[in-house]
Protein backbone atom coordinates (compact mmCIF):
# COMPACT_ATOMS: atom_id res chain seq x y z
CA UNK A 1 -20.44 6.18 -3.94
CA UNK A 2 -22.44 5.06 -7.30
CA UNK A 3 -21.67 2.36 -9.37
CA UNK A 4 -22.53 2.73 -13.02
CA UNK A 5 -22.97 0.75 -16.23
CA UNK A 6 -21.28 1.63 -19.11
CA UNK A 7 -24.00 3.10 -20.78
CA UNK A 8 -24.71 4.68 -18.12
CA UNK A 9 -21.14 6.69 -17.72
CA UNK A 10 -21.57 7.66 -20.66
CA UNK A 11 -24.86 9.39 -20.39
CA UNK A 12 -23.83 10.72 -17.47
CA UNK A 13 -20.82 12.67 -19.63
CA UNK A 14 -22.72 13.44 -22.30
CA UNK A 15 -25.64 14.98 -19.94
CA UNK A 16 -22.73 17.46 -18.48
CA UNK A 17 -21.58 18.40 -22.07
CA UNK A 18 -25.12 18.79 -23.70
CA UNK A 19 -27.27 20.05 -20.99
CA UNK A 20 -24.82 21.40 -18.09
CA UNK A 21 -22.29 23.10 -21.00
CA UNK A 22 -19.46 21.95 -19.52
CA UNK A 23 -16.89 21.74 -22.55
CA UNK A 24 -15.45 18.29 -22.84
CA UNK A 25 -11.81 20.01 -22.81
CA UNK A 26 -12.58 21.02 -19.23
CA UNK A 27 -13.66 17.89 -18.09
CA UNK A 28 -10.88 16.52 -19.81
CA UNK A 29 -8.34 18.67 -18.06
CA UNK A 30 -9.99 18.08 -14.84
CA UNK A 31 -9.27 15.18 -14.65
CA UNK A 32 -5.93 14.84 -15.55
CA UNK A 33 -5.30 17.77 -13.17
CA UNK A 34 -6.60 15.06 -10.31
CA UNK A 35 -5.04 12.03 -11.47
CA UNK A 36 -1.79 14.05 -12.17
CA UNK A 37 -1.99 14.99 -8.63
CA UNK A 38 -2.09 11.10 -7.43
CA UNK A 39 0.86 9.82 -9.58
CA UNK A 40 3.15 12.76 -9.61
CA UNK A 41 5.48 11.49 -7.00
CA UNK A 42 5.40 8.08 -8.09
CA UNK A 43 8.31 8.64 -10.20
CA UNK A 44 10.61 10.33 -11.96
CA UNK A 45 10.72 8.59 -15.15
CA UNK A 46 6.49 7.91 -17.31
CA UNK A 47 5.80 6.52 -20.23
CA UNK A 48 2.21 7.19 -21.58
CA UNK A 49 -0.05 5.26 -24.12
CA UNK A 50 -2.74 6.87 -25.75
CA UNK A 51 -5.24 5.67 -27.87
CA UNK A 52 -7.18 8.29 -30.12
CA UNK A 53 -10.14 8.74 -27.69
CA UNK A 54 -11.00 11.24 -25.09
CA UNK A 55 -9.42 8.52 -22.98
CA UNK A 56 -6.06 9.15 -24.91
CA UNK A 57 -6.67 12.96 -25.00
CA UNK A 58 -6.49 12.35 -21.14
CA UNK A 59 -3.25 10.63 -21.03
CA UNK A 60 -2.05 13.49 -23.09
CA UNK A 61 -2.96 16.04 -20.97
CA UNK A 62 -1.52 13.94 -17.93
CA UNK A 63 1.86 13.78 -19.93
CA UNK A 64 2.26 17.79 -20.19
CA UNK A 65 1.49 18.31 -16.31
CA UNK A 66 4.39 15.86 -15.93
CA UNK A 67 6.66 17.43 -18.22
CA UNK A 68 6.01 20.59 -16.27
CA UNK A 69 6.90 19.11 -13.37
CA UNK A 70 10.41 18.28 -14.70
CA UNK A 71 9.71 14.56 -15.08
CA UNK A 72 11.08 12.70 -17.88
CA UNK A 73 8.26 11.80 -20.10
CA UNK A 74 7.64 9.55 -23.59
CA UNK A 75 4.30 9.54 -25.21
CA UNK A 76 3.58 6.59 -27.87
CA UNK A 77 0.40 7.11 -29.94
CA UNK A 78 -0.87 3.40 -30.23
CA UNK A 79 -3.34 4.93 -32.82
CA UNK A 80 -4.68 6.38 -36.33
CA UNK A 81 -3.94 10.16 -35.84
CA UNK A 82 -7.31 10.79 -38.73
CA UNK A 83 -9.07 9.12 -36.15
CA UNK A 84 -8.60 11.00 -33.29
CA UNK A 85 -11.00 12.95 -31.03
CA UNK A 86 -11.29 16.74 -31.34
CA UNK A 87 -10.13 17.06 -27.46
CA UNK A 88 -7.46 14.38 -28.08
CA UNK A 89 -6.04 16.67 -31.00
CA UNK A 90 -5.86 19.85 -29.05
CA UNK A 91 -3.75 18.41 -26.42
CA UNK A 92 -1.35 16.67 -29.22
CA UNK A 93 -0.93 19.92 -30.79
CA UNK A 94 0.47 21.36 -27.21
CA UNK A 95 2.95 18.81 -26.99
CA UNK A 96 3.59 19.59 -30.52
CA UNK A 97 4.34 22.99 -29.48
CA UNK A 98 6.06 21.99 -26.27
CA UNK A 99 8.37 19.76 -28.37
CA UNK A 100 7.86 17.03 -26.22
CA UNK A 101 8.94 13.44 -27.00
CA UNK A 102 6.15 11.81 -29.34
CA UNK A 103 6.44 8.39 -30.64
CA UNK A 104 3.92 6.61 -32.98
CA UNK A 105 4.31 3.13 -32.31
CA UNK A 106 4.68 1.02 -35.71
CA UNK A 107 5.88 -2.52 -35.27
CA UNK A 108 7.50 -2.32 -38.53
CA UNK A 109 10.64 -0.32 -38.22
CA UNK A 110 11.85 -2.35 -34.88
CA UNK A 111 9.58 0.34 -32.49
CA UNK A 112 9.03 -3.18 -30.54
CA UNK A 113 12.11 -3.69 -29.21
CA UNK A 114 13.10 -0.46 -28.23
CA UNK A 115 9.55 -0.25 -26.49
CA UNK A 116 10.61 -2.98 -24.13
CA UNK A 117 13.45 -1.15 -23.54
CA UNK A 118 11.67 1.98 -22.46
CA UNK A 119 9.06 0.21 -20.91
CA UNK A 120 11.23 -2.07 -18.71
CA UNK A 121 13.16 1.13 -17.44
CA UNK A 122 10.42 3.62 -16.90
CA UNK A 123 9.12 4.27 -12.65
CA UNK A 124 5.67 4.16 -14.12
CA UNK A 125 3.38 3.51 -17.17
CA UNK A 126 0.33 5.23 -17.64
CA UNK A 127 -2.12 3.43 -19.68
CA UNK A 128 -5.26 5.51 -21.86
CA UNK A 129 -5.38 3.48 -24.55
CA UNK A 130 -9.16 3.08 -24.43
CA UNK A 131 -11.45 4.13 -22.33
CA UNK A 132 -14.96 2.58 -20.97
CA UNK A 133 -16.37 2.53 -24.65
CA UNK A 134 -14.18 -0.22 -25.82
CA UNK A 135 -16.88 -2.82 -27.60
CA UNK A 136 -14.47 -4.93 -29.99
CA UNK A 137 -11.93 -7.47 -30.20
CA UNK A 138 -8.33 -6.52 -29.50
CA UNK A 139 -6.18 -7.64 -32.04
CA UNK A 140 -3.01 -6.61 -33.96
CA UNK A 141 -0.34 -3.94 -32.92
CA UNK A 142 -2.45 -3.04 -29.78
CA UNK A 143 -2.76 -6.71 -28.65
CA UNK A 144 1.58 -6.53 -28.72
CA UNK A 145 1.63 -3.81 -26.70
CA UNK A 146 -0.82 -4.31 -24.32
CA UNK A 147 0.87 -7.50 -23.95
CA UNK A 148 4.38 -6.43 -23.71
CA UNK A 149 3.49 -3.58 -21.39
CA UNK A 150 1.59 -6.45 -19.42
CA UNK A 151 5.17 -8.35 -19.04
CA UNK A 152 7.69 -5.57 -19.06
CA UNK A 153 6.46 -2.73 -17.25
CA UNK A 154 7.56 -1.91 -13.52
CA UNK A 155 4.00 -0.48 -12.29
CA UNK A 156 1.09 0.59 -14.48
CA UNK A 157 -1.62 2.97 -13.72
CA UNK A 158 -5.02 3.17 -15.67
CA UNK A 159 -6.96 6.21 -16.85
CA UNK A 160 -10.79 5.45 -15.80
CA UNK A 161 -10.19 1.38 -16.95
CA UNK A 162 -7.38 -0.72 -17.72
CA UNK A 163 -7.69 -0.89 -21.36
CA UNK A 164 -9.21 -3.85 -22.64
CA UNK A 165 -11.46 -3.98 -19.62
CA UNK A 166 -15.28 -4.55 -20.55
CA UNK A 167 -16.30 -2.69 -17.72
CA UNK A 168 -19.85 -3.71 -18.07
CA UNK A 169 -19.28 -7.91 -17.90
CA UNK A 170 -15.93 -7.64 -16.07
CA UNK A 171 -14.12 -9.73 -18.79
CA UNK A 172 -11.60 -8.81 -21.75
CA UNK A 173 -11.54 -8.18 -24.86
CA UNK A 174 -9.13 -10.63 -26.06
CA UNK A 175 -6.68 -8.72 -23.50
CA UNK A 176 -6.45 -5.69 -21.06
CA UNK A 177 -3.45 -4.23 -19.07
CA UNK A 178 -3.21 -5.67 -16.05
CA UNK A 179 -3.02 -1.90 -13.66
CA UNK A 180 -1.39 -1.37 -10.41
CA UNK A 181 -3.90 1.54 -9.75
CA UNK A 182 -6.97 2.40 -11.88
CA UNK A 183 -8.32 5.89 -11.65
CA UNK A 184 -11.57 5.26 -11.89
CA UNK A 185 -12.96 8.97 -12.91
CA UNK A 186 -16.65 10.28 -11.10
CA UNK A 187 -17.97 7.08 -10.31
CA UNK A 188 -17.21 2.64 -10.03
CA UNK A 189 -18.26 0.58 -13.01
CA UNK A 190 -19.90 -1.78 -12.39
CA UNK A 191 -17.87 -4.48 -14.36
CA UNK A 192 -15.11 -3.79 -11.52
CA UNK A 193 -16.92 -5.80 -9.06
CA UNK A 194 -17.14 -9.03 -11.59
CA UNK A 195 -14.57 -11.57 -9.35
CA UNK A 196 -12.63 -11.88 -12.92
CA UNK A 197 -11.91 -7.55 -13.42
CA UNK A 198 -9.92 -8.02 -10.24
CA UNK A 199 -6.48 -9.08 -11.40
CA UNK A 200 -7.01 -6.07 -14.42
CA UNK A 201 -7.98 -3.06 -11.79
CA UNK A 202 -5.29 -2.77 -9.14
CA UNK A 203 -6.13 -0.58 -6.44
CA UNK A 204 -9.03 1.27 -7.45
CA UNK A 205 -9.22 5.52 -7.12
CA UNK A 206 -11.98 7.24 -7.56
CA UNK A 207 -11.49 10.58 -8.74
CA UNK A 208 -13.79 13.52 -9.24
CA UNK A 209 -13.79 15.86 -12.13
CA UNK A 210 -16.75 18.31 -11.63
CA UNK A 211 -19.98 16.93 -13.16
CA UNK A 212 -22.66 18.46 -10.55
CA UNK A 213 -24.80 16.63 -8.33
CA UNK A 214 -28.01 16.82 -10.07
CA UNK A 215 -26.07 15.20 -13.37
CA UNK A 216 -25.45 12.24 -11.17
CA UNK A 217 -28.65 11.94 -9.75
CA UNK A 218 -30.05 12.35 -13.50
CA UNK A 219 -28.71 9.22 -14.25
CA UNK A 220 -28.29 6.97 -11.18
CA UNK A 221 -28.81 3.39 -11.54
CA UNK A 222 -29.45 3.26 -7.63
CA UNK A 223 -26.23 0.85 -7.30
CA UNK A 224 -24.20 2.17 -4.61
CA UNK A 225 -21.41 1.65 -1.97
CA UNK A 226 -21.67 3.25 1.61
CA UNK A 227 -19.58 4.84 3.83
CA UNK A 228 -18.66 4.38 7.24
CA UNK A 229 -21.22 5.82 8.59
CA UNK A 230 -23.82 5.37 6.81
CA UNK A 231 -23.27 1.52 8.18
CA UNK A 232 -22.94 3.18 11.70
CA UNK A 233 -26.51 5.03 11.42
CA UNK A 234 -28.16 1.53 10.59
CA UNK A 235 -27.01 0.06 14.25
CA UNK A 236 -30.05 -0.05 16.22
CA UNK A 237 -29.34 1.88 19.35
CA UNK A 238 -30.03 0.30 22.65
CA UNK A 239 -32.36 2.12 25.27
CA UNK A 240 -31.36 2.77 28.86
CA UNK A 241 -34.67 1.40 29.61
CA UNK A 242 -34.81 -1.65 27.33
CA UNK A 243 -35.06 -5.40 28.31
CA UNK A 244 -35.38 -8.35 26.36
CA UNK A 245 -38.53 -8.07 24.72
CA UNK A 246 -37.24 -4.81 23.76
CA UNK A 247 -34.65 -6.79 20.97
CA UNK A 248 -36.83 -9.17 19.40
CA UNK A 249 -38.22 -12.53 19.85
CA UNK A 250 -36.25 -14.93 17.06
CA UNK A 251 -36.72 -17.83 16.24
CA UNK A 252 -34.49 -20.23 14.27
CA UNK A 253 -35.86 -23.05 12.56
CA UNK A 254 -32.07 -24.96 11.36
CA UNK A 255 -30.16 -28.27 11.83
CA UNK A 256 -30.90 -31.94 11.20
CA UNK A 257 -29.19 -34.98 11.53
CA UNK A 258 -25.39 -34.93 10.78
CA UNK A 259 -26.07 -30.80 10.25
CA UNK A 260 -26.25 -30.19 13.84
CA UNK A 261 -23.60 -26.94 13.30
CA UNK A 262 -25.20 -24.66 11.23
CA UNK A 263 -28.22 -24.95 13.54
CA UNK A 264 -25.53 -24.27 16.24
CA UNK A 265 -23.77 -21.45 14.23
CA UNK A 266 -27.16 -19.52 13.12
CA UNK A 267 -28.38 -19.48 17.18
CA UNK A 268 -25.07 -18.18 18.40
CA UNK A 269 -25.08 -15.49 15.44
CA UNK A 270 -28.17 -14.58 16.28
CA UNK A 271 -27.38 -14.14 20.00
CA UNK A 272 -24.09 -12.46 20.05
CA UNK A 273 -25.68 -9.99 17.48
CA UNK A 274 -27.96 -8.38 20.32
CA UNK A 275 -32.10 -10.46 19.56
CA UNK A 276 -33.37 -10.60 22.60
CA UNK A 277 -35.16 -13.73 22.94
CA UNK A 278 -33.85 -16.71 20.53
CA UNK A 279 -35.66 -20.19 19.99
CA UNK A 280 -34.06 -22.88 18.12
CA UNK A 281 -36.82 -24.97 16.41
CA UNK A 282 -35.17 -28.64 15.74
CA UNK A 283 -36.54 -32.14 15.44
CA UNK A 284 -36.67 -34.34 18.94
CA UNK A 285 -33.64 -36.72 17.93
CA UNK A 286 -31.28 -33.57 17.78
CA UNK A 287 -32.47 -31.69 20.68
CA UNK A 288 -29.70 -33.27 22.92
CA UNK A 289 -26.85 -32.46 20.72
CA UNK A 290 -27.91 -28.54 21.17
CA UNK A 291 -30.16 -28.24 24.01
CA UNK A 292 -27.12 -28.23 26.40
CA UNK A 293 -24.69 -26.01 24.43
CA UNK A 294 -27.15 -23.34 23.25
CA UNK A 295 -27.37 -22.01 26.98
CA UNK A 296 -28.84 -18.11 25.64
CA UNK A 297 -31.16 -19.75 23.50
CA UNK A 298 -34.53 -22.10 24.24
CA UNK A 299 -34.82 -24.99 22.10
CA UNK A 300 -38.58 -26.30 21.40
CA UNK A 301 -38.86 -29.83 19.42
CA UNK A 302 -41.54 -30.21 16.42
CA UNK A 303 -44.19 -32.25 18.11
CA UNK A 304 -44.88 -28.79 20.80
CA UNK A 305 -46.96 -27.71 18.36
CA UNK A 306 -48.90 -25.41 20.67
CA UNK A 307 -45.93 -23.61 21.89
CA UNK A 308 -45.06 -23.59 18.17
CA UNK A 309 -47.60 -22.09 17.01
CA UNK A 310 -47.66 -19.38 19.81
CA UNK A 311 -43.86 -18.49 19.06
CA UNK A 312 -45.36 -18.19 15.48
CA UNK A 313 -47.44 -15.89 16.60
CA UNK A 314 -45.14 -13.49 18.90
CA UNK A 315 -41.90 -14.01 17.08
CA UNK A 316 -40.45 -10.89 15.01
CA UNK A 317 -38.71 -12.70 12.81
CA UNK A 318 -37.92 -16.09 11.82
CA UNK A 319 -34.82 -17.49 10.02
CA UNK A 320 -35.18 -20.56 8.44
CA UNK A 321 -33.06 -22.83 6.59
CA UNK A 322 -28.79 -23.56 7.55
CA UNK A 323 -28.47 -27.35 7.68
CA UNK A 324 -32.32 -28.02 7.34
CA UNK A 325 -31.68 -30.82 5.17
CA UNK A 326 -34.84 -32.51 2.56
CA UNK A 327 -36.70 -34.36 5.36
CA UNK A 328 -40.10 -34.56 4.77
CA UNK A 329 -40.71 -33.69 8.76
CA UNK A 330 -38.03 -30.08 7.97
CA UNK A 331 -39.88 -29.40 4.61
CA UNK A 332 -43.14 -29.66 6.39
CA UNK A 333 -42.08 -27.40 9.44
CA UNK A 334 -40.35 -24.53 6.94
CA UNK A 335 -43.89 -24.96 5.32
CA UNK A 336 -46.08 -24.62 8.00
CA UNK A 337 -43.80 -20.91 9.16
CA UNK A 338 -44.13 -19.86 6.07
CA UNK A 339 -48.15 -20.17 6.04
CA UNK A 340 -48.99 -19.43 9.87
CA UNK A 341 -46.92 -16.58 9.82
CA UNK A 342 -47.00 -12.83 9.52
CA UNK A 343 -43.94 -11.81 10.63
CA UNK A 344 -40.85 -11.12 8.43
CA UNK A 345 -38.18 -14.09 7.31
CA UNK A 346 -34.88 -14.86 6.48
CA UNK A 347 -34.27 -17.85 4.62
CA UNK A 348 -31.53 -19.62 3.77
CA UNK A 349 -29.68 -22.56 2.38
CA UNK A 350 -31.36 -25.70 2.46
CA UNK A 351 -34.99 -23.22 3.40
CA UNK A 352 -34.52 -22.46 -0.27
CA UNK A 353 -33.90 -25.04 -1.98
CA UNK A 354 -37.05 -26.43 -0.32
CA UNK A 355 -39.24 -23.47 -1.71
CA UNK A 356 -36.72 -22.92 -4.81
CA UNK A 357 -39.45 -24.21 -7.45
CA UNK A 358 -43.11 -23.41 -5.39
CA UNK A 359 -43.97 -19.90 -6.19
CA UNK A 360 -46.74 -20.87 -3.89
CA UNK A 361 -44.34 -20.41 -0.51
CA UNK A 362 -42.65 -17.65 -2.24
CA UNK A 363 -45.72 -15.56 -2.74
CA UNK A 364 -46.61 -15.78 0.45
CA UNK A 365 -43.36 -14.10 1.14
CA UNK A 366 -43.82 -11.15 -0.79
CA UNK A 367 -42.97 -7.96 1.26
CA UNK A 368 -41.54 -10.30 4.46
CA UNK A 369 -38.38 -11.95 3.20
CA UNK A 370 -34.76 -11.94 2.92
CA UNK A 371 -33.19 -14.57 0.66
CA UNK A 372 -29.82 -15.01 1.48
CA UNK A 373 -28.65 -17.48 -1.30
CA UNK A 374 -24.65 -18.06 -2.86
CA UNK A 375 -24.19 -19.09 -6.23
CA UNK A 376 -25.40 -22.28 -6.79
CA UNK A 377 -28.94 -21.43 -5.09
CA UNK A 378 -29.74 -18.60 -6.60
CA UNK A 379 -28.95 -20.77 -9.94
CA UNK A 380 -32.08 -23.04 -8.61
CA UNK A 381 -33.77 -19.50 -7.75
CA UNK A 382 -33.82 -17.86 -10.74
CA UNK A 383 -33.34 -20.87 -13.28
CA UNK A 384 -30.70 -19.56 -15.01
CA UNK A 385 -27.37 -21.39 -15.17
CA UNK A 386 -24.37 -20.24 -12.66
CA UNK A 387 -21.93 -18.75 -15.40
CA UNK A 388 -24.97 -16.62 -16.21
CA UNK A 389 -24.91 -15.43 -13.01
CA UNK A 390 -21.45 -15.40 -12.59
CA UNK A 391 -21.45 -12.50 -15.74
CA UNK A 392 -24.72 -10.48 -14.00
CA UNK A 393 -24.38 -10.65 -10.58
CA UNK A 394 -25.83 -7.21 -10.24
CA UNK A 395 -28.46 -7.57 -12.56
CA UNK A 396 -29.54 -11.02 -11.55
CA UNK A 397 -29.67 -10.01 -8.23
CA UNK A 398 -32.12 -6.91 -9.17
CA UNK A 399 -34.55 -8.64 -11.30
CA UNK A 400 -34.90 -11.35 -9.14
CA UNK A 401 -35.82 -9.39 -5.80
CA UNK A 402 -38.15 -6.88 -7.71
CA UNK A 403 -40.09 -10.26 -9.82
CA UNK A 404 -40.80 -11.85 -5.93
CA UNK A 405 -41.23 -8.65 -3.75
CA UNK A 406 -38.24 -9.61 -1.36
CA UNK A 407 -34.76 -8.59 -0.57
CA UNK A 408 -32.35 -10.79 -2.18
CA UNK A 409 -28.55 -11.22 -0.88
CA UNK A 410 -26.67 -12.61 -3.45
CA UNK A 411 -23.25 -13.86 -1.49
CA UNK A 412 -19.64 -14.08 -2.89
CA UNK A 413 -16.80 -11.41 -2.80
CA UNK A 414 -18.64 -8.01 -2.81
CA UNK A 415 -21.75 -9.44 -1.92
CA UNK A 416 -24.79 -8.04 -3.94
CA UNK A 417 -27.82 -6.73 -1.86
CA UNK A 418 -30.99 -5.34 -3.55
CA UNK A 419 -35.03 -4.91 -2.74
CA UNK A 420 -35.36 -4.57 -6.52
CA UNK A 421 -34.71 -1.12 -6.90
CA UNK A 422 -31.57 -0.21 -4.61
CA UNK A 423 -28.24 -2.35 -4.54
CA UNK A 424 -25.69 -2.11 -2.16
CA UNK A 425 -22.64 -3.79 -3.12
CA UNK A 426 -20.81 -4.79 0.31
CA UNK A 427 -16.95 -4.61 -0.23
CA UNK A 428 -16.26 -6.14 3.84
CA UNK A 429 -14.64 -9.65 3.97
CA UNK A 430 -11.78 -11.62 2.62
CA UNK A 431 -10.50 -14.95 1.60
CA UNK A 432 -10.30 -16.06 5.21
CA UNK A 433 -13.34 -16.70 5.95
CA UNK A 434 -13.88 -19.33 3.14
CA UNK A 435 -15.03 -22.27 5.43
CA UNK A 436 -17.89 -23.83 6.60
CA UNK A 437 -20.55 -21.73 8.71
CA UNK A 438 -19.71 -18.71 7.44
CA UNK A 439 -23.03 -18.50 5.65
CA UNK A 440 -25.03 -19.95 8.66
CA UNK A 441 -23.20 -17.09 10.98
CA UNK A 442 -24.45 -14.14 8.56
CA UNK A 443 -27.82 -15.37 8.46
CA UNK A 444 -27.92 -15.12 11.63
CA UNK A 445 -26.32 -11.86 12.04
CA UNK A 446 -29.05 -10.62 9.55
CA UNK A 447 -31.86 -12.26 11.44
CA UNK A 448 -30.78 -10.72 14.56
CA UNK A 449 -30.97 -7.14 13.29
CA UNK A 450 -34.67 -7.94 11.70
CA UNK A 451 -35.50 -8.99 15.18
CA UNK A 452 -33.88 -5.64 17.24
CA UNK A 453 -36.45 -3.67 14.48
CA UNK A 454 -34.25 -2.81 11.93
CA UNK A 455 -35.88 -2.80 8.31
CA UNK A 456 -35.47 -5.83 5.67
CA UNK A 457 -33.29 -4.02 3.51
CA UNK A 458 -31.09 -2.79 5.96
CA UNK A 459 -30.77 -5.58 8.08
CA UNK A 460 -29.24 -7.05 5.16
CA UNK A 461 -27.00 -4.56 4.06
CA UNK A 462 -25.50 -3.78 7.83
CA UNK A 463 -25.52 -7.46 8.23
CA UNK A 464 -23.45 -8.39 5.61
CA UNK A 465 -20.96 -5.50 6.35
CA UNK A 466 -20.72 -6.43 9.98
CA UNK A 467 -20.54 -10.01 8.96
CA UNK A 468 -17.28 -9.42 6.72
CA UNK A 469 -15.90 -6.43 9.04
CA UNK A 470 -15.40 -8.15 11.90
CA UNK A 471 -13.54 -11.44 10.04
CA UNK A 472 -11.40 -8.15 8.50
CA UNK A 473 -10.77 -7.58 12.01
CA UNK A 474 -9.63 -10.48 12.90
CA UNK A 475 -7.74 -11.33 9.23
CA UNK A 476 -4.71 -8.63 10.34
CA UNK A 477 -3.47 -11.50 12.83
CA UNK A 478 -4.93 -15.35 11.48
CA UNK A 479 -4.03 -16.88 8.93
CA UNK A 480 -7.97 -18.71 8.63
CA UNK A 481 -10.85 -17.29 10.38
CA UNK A 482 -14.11 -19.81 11.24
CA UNK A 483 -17.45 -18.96 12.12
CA UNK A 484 -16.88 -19.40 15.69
CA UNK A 485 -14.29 -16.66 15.21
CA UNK A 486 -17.15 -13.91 13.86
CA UNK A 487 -19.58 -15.07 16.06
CA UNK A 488 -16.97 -14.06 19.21
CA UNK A 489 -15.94 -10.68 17.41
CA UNK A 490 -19.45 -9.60 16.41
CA UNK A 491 -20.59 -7.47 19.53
CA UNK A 492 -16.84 -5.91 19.39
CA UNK A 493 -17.09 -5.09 15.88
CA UNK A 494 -20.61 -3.63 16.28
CA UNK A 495 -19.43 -1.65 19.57
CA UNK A 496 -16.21 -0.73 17.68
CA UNK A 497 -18.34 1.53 14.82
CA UNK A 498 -20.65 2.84 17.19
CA UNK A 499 -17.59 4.24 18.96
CA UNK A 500 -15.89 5.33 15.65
C-alpha cells in the first residue's frame, strides 16, 4: 500500500486526468460508487456536507446513490455556489433535477439550530467539506459547523480526510471533524500516521477508484505499508541440514552497572529470535549478574581481548548499545567494534548517544548499520529539536539514513523504517508494550535476523513487525505486556506467519 504526500496525491490525480484521460467526473463517480458501497447499510437516515470542491462534488454524488437506495437524505452546501468546481456543479444540478433536499447553510436565519437538530438525529454524517488541498485557516461559519457536527453528530464518516485535516503535518487547521471512518481514496497520506491525525481519522479505508498502475508508480514517493506476506517472505527459512553456524554468530556488546537488564533483554531477544551463536560482551564486575542466567548465550569480559578480537573477526553482526551507559571503559569497547570490524551493526540507545556527535564512528558505518533510535536520540542524531521531529517523522527519518549511508529505525507508534530511499511504515504494536525493555528486546530481534543472513533493510522492517505482532498477540488477553513477554512469544509469532 503507498503512502503519499499531499502534493503528491495530487499529482497523482492530475497525471490520470491530463495524461491517462480519465475525466475527473469518472473518477469522481468512482469513487462515490465505492464509498457508497461501504456506508450504505450503516443507516437509514445521512446527512451530507459539502464544500465546493471535487471533495464536495463527491459527497454529492454519494448523496444521490443514497437517495436511490430509498434512504432519507439532507445535503447542506457549507459553501459559495460561484465558487464551485465544474464536477461539483454537475452533480448539484442532478439533485436539482431529482428534487432532492438541498440546504445552504447560513447562520443568519436560525439554520444553526435546526442543524443540531438534524445532525443529532441522523444514523450517519458524511463529511466532504474539503478535501486533501485544504492550506488555510478555518474560521467563520465552517469553524461552527465543523464544530457542532464534532459535538452533535451520532457517527461521522470522511470523504478521503476529515476536513480540516492537514494531511501532510498531521495537525489542524484551526479545527477538523473528528471521523468515525475516513475513506481514504487510492492511497494513505502520509499526515495520517502523525500520532496527533489519530483522534481526526477513525478507522481508516482505503478505497480504489481506477487510476492505473503505471500512474501510481509515476509518482511514488517509495513510502509504503506491507502486507502479510510480504512480512512472511522476509522470514529466513531454516535448512533441514543447518546447525548453528548456519544462523549467525552475534554478538552483543550491552549492560553496565545498575543496567544489567537491557544487556539481559537484548541476549534473550536475540536468542529466542533463531542467531545461532550469541556472545554477550560486558565488563568483569557484571559478568556474575548474567553469566549464570544467560544459559544460550557465552559471556566474554573486556580484558579477553584476544578472544575479542577473534569474535570481531567471525561475528556476523554485532549489536551494540541497550544499557551501555557513558563509561569511559563502554565508550572505548563500542569504539574499538566499530573500528576492528567489518561486519554489519545494530546500534542502539546509549551506542548512540556515544557516537551521536563523531561523524568519525559514523562514517565508518556507512553501508553496515542499523540505527535504531526513539525520539529523543534521533533529536541528538540529527540536531534538530524533538517537536521538529515530532511534525516529520517520515522525512526526518529519510534524510537522515540517505546523509549517513545506513538504515535508520525511527521508533514510536507506526515506527518509521528507511535506507534513504524506501520507508516502510510498521503499523504492529500497541500501547501495551510501553515499558521498559521493549526497545532492548527489538534490537535484539533485529540483530538476530542480520545474523540468520537476512539484509539490513529487511531485518529491520520484519523486525519491527515481529517485534509489535507478537505483543498484539499477546494484548487480546493482558492488560500490560513486558519485554519478557515478547521475548517468550517471539518464536510462536514467527512460526505462526510462516504457517499462515
Amino acid at each position: 500500500m503507498e503512502v503519499l504526500s499531499v502534493k503528491a496525491a495530487r499529482s497523482m490525480d492530475e497525471d490520470a486526468i491530463k495524461k491517462v484521460g480519465i475525466p475527473s467526473i469518472v473518477l469522481m463517480e468512482n469513487a462515490a460508487q465505492e464509498i457508497f458501497n461501504n456506508i450504505v447499510n450503516k443507516g437509514n437516515s445521512f446527512i451530507v456536507f459539502c464544500g465546493a470542491g471535487n471533495n464536495g462534488g463527491d459527497g454529492l454524488a454519494i448523496a444521490r446513490k443514497l437517495i436511490l437506495s430509498n434512504k432519507r437524505v439532507k445535503v447542506f452546501l457549507v459553501c459559495d455556489l460561484d465558487k464551485a468546481s465544474p464536477e461539483f456543479k454537475i452533480n448539484y444540478n442532478i439533485l436539482i433535477n431529482m428534487k432532492a433536499e438541498l440546504h445552504r447553510f447560513n447562520i443568519k436565519n436560525d439554520m444553526l439550530t435546526k442543524m443540531i437538530e438534524v445532525v443529532s438525529e441522523a444514523d450517519i454524517v458524511v463529511d466532504s467539506i474539503f478535501g486533501i488541498g485544504l492550506n488555510r485557516e478555518i474560521k467563520g461559519d465552517i469553524y461552527l459547523v465543523i464544530e457542532l457536527i464534532n459535538k452533535y453528530a451520532k457517527y461521522v464518516v470522511s470523504v478521503d480526510s476529515p476536513s480540516g485535516l492537514d494531511c501532510d503535518s498531521g495537525g489542524n487547521f484551526g479545527i477538523a471533524i473528528e471521523a468515525k471512518e475516513t475513506y481514504s481514496i487510492e492511497t494513505l497520506k502520509k499526515g495520517f500516521f502523525q500520532n496527533k491525525a489519530k483522534r481526526y481519522l477513525g478507522e481508516i479505508k482505503v478505497v480504489e477508484i481506477g487510476i492505473p498502475n503505471l500512474v501510481k508508480q509515476r509518482n511514488t514517493e517509495n513510502i509504503y505499508l506491507l502486507g502479510e506476506n510480504m512480512y512472511k517472505n522476509l522470514i529466513p527459512i531454516r535448512s533441514d541440514y543447518g546447525y548453528k553456524g548456519t544462523y549467525g554468530k552475534v554478538i552483543v556488546l550491552a549492560g553496565s552497572r545498575g543496567l544489567t537488564g537491557a544487556a539481559y533483554i537484548t541476549t534473550e531477544a536475540v536468542v529466542r529470535s533463531g542467531a545461532g551463536l550469541t556472545t554477550l560482551l560486558v565488563e568483569e564486575e557484571i559478568k556474575p549478574l548474567l553469566a549464570n542466567r544467560l544459559i544460550e548465550a557465552m559471556t566474554v569480559t573486556y580484558n579477553e581481548k584476544e578472544k575479542i578480537d577473534n569474535l570481531i573477526e567471525t561475528a556476523d553482526v554485532i549489536i551494540c548499545g541497550p544499557g551501555l551507559g557513558n563509561g569511559i571503559a563502554n565508550r572505548n569497547m563500542l569504539i574499538h567494534c566499530i573500528n576492528s570490524s567489518r561486519c554489519p551493526m545494530v546500534i542502539d540507545a546509549d551506542g548512540l548517544n556515544i557516537i551521536a556527535n563523531d561523524e568519525g564512528c559514523i562514517n565508518k558505518l556507512k553501508g553496515r548499520a542499523i540505527f535504531t533510535p526513539h525520539l529523543g536520540e534521533m533529536s541528538r542524531l540529527a540536531n534538530e529539536s524533538v517537536q521538529k521531529i515530532e511534525l516529520h517523522r517520515i522525512d526526518v527519518c529519510i534524510n537522515y539514513a540517505k546523509e549517513h549511508g545506513i538504515i535508520a529505525l525511527l521508533k514510536g507508534h507506526n515506527t518509521i523504517i528507511s535506507n534513504g530511499k524506501d520507508v516502510v511504515i510498521n503499523e504492529t504494536g500497541n500501547s501495551k508494550m510501553a515499558s521498559g525493555g521493549m526497545g532492548d528486546c527489538l534490537t535484539g530481534i533485529i540483530g538476530s535476523l542480520v545474523g540468520q543472513g537476512v539484509g539490513l533493510f529487511d531485518s529491520a522492517v520484519l523486525g519491527a513487525y515481529l517485534h509489535g505482532l507478537a505483543a498484539d498477540r499477546l494484548s487480546k488477553d493482558r492488560y500490560v505486556i513486558n519485554a519478557r513477554d515478547v521475548i517468550e512469544e517471539i518464536p510462536k509469532t514467527i512460526e505462526h506467519l510462516l504457517r499462515k
